[in-house]
N, C-alpha and C. Protein backbone atom coordinates (compact mmCIF):
# COMPACT_ATOMS: atom_id res chain seq x y z
N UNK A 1 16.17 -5.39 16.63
CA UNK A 1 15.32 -5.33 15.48
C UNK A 1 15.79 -4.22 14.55
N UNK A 2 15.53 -4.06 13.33
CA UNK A 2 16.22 -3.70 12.51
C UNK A 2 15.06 -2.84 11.56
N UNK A 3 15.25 -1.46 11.42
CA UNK A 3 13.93 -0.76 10.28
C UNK A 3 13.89 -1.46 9.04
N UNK A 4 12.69 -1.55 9.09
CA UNK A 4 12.41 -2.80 7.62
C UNK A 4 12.23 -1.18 6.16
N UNK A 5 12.85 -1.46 5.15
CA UNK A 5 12.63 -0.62 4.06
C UNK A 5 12.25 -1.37 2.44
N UNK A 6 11.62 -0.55 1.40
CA UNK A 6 11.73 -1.24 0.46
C UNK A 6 12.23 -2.17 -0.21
N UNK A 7 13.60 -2.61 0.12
CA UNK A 7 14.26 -3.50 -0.62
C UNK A 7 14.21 -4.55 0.27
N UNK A 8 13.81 -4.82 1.50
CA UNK A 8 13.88 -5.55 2.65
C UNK A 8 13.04 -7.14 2.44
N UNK A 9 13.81 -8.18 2.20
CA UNK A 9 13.30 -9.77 2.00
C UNK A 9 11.90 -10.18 3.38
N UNK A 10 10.77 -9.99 2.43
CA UNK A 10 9.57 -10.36 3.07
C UNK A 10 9.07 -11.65 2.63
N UNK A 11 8.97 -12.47 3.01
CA UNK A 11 8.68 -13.76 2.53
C UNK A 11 6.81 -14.90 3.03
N UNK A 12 6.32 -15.50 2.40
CA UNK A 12 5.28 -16.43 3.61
C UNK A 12 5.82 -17.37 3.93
N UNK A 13 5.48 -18.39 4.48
CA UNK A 13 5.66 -19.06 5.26
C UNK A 13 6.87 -20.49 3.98
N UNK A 14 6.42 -20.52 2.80
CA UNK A 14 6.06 -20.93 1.68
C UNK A 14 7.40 -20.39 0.68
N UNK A 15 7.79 -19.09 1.13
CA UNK A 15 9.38 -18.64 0.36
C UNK A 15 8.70 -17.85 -0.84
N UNK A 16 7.01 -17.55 -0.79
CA UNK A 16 6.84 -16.42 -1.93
C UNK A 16 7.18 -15.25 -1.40
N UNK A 17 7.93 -14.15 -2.41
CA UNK A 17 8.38 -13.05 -2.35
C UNK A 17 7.21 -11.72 -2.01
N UNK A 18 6.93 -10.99 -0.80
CA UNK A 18 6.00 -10.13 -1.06
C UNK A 18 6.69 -9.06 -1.39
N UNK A 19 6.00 -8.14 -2.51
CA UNK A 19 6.23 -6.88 -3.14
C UNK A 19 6.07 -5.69 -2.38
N UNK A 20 7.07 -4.99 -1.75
CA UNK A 20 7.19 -4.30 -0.55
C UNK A 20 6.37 -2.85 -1.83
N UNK A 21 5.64 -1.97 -0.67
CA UNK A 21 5.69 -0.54 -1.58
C UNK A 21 5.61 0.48 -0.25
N UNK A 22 6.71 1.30 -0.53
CA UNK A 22 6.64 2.51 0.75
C UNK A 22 5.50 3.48 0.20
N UNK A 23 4.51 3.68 1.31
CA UNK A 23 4.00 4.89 1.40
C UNK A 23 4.26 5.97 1.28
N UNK A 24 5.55 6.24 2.20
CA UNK A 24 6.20 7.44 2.12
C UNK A 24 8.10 7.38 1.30
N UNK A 25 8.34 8.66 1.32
CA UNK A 25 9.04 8.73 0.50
C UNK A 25 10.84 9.66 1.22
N UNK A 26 10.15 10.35 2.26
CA UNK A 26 11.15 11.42 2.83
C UNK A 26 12.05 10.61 3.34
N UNK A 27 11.51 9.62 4.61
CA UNK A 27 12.47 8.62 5.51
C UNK A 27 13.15 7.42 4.97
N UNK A 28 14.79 7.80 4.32
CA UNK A 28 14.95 6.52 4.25
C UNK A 28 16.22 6.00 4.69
N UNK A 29 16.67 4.79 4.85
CA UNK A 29 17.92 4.28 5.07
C UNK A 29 18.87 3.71 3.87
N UNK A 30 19.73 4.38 3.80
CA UNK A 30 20.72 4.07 3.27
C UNK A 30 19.58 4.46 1.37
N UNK A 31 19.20 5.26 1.58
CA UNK A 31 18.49 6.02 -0.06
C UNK A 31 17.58 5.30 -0.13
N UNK A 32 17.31 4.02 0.35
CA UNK A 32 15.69 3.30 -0.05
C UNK A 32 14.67 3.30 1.07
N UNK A 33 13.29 4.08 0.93
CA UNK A 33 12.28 4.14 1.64
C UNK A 33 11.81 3.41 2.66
N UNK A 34 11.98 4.07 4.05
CA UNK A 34 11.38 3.01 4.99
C UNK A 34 9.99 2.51 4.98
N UNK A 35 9.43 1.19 5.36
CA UNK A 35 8.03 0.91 5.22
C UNK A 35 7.55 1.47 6.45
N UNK A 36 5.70 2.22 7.16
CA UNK A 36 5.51 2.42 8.17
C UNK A 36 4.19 1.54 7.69
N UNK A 37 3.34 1.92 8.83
CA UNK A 37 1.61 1.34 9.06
C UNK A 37 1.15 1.28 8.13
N UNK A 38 0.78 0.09 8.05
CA UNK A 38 0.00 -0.62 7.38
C UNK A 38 0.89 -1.05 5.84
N UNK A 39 1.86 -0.50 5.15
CA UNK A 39 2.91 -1.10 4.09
C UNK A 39 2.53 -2.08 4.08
N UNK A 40 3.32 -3.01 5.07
CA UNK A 40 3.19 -4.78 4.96
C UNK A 40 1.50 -5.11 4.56
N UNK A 41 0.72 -4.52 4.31
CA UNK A 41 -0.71 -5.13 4.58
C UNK A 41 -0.97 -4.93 3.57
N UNK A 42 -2.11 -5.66 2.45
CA UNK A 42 -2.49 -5.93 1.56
C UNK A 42 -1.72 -6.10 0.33
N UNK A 43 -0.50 -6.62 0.40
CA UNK A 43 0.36 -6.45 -0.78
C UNK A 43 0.45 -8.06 -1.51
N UNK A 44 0.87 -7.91 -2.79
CA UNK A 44 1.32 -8.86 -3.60
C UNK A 44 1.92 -9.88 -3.41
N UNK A 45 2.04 -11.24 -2.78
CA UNK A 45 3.09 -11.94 -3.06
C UNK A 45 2.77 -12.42 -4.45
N UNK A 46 4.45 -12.64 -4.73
CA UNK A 46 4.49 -13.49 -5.87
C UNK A 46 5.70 -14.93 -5.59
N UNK A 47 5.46 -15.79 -6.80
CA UNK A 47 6.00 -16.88 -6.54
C UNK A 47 6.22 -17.92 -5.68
N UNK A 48 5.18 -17.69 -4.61
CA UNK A 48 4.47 -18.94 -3.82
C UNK A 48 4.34 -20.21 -4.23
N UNK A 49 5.00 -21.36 -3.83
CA UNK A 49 5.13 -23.00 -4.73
C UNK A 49 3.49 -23.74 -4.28
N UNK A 50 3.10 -23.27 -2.78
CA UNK A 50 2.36 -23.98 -2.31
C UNK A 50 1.10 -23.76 -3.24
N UNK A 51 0.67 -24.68 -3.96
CA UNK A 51 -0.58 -24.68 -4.86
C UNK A 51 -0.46 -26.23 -5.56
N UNK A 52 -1.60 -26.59 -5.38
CA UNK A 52 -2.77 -27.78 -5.71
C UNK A 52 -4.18 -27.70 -5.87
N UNK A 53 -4.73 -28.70 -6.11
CA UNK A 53 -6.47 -29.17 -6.66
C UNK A 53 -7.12 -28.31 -5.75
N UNK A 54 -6.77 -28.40 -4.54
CA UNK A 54 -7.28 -27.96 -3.24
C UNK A 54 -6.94 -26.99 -2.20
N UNK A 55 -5.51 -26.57 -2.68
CA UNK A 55 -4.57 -25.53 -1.85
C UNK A 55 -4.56 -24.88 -2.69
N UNK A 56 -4.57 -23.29 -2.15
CA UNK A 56 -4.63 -21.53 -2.34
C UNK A 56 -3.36 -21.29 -2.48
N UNK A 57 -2.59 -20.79 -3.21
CA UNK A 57 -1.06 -20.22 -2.95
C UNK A 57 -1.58 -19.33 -2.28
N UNK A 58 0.01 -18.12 -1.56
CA UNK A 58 -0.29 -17.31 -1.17
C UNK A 58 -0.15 -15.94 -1.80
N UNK A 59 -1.17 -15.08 -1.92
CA UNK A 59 -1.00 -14.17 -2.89
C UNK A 59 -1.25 -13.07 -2.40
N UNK A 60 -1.91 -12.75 -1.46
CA UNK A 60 -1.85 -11.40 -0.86
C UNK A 60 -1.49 -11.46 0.28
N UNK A 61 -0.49 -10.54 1.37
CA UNK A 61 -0.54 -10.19 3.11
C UNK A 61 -1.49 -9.69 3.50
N UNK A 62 -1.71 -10.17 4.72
CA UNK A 62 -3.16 -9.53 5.46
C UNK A 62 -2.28 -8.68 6.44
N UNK A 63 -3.49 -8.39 7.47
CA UNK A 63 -3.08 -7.51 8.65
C UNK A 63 -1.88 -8.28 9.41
N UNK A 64 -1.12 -7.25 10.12
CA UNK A 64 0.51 -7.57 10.81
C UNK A 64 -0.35 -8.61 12.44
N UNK A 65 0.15 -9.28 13.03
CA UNK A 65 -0.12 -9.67 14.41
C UNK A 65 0.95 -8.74 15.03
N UNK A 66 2.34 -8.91 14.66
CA UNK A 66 3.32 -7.53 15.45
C UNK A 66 3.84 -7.10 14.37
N UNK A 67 5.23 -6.23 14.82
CA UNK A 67 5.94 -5.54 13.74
C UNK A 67 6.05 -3.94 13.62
N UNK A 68 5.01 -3.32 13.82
CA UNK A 68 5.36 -2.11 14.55
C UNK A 68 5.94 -1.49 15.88
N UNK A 69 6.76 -0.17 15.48
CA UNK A 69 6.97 0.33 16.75
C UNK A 69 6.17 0.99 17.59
N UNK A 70 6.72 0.75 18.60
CA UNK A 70 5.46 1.09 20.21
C UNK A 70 5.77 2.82 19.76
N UNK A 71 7.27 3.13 19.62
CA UNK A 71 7.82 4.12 19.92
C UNK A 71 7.77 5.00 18.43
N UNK A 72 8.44 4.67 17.68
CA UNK A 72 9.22 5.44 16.17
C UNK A 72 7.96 5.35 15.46
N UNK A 73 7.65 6.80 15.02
CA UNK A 73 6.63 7.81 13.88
C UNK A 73 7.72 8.00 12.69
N UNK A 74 7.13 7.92 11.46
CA UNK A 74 7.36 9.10 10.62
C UNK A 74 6.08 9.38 10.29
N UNK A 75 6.14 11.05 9.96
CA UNK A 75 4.64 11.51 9.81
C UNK A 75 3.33 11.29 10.54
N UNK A 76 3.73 10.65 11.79
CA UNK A 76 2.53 10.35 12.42
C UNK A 76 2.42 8.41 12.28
N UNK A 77 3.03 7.93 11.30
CA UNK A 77 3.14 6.17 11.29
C UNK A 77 3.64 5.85 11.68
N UNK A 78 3.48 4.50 12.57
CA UNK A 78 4.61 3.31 12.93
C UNK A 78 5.32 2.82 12.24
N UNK A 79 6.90 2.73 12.96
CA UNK A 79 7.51 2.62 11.99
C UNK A 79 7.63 1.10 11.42
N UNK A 80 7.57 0.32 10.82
CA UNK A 80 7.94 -1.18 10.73
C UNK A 80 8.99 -1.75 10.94
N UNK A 81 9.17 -2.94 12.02
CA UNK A 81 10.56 -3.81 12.29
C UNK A 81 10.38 -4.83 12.06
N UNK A 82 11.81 -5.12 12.13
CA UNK A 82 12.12 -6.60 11.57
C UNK A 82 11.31 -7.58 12.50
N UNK A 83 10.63 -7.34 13.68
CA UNK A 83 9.84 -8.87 13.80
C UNK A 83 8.54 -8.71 13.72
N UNK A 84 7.89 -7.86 12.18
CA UNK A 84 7.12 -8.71 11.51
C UNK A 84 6.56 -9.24 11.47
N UNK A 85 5.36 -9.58 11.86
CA UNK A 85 4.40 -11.04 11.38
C UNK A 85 3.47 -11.10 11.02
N UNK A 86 2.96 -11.63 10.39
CA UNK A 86 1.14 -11.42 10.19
C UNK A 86 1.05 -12.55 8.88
N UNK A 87 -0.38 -12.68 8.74
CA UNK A 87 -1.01 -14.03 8.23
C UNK A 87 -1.10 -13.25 6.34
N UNK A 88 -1.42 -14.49 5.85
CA UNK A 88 -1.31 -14.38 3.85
C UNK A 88 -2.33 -14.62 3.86
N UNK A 89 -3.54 -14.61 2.82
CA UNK A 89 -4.10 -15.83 2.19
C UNK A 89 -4.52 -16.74 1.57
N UNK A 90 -3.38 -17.05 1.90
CA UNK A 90 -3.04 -19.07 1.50
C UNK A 90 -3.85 -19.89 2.51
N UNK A 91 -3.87 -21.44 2.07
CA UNK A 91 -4.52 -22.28 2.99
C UNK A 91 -3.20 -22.93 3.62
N UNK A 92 -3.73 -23.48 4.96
CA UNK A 92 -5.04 -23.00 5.34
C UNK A 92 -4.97 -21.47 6.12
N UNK A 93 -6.49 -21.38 5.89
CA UNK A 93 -6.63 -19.97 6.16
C UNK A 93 -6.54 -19.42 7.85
N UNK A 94 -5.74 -18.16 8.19
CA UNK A 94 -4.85 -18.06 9.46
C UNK A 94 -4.46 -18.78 9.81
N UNK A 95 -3.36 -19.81 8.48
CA UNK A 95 -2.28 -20.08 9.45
C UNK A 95 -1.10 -19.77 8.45
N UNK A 96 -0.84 -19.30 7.31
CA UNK A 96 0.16 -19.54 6.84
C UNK A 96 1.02 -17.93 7.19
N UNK A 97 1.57 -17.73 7.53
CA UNK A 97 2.25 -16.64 8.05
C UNK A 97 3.46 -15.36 6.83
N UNK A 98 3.61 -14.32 7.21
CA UNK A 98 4.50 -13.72 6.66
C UNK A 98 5.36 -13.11 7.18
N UNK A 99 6.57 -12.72 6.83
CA UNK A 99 7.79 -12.59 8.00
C UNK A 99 9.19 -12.16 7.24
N UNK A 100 10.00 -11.42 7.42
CA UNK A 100 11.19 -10.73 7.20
C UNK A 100 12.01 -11.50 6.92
N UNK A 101 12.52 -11.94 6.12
CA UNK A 101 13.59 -13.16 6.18
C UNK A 101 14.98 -12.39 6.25
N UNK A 102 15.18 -11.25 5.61
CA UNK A 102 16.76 -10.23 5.62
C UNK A 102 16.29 -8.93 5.60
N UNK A 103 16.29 -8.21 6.40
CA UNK A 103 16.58 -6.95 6.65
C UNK A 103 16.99 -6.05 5.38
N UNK A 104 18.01 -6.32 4.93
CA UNK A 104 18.68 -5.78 4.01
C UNK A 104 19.61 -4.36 4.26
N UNK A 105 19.77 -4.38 5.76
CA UNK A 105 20.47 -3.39 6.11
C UNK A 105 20.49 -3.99 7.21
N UNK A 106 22.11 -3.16 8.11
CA UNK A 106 22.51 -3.26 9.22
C UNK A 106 22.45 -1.94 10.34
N UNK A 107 22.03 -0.71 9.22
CA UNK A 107 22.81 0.43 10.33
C UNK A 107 21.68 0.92 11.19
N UNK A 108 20.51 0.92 10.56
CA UNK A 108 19.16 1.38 12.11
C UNK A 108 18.61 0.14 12.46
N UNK A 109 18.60 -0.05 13.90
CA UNK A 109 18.06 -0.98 14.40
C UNK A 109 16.89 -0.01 15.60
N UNK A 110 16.17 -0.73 16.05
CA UNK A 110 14.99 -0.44 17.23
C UNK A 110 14.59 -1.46 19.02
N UNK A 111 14.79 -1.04 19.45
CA UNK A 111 14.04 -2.09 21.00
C UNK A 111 12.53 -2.33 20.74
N UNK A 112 11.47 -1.11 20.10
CA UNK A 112 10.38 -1.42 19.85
C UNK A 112 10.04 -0.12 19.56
């Protein structure tokens, strides 16, 4: 697994782009900010296709199901890895998912 950072391809289930924002600012890889607890959660997607009469695009991330480390703090936060997951909401509701599609780096990786 791989430290997820600002520039890092977060996607739903659906291929809308979520708008990463680091909390913090000190820890980063390769000059761009790593994400920790809670980052992935409540953020922006944009450009979600899934929308109709009756279907929700997906426009905000909810809470992670995994994706943090058991192990790696900065400042006291978990750090965020590449496996990621947790629900949008889009319809239907808990199920459409969100998830890392590229890393955007190779050089820190994690076991958990």
């Amino acid at each position: 697994m791989r430290w997820i950072h600002r520039d890092s391809v977060i996607t739903c289930d659906h291929d809308g782009r979520v708008e990463n924002r680091p909390s913090q600012r000190w820890v980063t890889v390769t000059g761009v900010p790593v994400l920790v607890d809670d980052d992935p959660e409540g953020r922006k997607i944009v450009a979600c296709p899934n929308y109709g009469p009756t279907i929700k695009p997906c426009t905000t991330t909810e809470s992670l199901r995994v994706g943090y480390s058991d192990w790696l703090r900065v400042d006291g936060q978990r750090v965020v890895l590449s496996h990621l997951e947790g629900f949008t909401n889009g319809t239907p509701p808990n199920a459409v998912h969100h998830t890392v599609r590229d890393p955007r780096q190779r050089f820190l990786g994690a076991d958990r």
